[in-house]
C-alpha atoms as a PDB file:
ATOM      1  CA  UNK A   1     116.395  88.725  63.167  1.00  0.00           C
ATOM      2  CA  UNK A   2     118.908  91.609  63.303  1.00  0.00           C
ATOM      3  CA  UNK A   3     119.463  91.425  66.908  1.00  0.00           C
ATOM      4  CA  UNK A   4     120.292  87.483  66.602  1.00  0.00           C
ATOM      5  CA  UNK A   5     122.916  88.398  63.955  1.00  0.00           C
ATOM      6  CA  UNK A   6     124.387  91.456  66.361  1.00  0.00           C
ATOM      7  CA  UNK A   7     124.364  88.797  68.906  1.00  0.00           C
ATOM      8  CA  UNK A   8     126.167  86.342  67.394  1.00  0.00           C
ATOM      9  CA  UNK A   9     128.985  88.126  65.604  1.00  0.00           C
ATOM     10  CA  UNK A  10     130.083  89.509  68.736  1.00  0.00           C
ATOM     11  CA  UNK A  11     129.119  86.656  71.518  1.00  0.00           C
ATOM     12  CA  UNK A  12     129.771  82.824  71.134  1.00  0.00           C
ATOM     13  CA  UNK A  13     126.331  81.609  70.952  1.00  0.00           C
ATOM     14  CA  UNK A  14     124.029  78.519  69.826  1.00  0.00           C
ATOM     15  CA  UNK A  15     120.385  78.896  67.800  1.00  0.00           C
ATOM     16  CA  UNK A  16     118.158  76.425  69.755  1.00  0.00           C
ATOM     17  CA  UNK A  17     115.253  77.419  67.880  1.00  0.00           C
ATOM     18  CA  UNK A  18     112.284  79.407  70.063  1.00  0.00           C
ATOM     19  CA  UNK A  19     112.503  79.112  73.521  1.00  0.00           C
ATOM     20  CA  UNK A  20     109.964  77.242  75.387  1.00  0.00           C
ATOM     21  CA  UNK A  21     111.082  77.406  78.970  1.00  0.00           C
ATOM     22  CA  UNK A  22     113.770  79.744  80.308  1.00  0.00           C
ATOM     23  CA  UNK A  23     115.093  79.797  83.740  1.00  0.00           C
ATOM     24  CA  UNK A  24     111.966  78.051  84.995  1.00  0.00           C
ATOM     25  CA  UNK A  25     109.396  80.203  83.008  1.00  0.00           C
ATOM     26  CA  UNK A  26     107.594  78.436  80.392  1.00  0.00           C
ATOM     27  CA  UNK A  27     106.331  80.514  77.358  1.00  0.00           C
ATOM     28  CA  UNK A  28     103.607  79.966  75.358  1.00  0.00           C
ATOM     29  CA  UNK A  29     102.622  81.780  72.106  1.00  0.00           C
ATOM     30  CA  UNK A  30      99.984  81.996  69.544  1.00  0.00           C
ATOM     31  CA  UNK A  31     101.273  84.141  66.493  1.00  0.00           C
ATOM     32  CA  UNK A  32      97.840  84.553  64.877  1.00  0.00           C
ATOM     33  CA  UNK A  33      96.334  85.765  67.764  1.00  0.00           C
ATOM     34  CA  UNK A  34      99.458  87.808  68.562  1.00  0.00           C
ATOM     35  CA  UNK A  35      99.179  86.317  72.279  1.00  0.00           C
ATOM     36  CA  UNK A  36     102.525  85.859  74.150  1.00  0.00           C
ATOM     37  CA  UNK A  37     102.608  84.566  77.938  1.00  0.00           C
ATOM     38  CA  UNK A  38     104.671  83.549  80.366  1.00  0.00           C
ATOM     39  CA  UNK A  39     104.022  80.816  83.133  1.00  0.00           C
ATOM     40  CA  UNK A  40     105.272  80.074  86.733  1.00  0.00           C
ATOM     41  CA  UNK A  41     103.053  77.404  86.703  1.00  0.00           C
ATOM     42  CA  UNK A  42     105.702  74.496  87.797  1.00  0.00           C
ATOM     43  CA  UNK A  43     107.584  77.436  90.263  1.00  0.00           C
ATOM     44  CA  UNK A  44     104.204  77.805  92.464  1.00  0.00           C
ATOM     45  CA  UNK A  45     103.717  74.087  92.662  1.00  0.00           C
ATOM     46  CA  UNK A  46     106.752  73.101  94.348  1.00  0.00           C
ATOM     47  CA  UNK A  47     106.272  76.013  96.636  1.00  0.00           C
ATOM     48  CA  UNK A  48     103.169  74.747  97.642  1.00  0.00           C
ATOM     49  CA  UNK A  49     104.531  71.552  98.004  1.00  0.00           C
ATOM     50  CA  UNK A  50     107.226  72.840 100.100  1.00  0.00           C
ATOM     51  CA  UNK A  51     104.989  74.294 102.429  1.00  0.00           C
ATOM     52  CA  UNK A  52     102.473  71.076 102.599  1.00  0.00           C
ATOM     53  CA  UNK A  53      99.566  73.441 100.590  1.00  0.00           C
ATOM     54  CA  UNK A  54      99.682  71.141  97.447  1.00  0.00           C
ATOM     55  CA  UNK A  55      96.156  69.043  98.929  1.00  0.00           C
ATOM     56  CA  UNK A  56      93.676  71.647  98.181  1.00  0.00           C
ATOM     57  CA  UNK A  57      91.099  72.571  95.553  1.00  0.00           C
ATOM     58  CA  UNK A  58      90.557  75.392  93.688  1.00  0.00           C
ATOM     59  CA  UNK A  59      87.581  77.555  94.323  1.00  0.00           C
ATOM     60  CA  UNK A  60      86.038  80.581  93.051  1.00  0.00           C
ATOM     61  CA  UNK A  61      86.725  83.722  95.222  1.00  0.00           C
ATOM     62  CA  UNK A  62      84.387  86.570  95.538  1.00  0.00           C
ATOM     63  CA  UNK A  63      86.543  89.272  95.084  1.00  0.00           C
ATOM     64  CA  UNK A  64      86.177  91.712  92.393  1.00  0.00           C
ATOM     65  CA  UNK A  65      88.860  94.294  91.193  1.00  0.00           C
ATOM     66  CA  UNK A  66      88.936  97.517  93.417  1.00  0.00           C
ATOM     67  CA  UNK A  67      87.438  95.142  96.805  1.00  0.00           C
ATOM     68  CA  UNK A  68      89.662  95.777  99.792  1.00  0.00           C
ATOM     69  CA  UNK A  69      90.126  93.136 102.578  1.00  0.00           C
ATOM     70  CA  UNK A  70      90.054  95.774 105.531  1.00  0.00           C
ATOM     71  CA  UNK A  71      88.387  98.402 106.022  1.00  0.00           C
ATOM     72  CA  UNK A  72      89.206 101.900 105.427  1.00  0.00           C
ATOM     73  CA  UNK A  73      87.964 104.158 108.716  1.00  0.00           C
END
């Protein structure tokens, strides 16, 4: 909590508690785990909405890590 003391003795500044969303990124955490993640969840729906993609289903891809989509001559 030191660098939310610095902060506020030399910015003007509110304590909103943790942050659950910031600047469209939602944040999740779970302390006993030690997990922290980050989301762009809402962000890729209304781009796929934008773009009329928002219909389709999810699917399972056969791609594995290391695959490559063209071939290497």
């Amino acid at each position: 909590m030191r660098l939310k003391g610095f902060l506020s003795e030399n910015f003007e500044m509110k304590d909103m508690g943790e942050a659950s969303c910031v600047i469209g990124i939602e944040i999740f955490r779970d302390r006993s785990d030690g997990m922290l993640g980050l989301s762009q969840k809402s962000y890729i729906e209304r781009i796929l909405e934008n773009f009329c993609m928002n219909k389709g289903s999810a699917r399972i891809v056969p791609i594995e890590k290391g695959d490559h989509a063209m071939s290497q001559e």
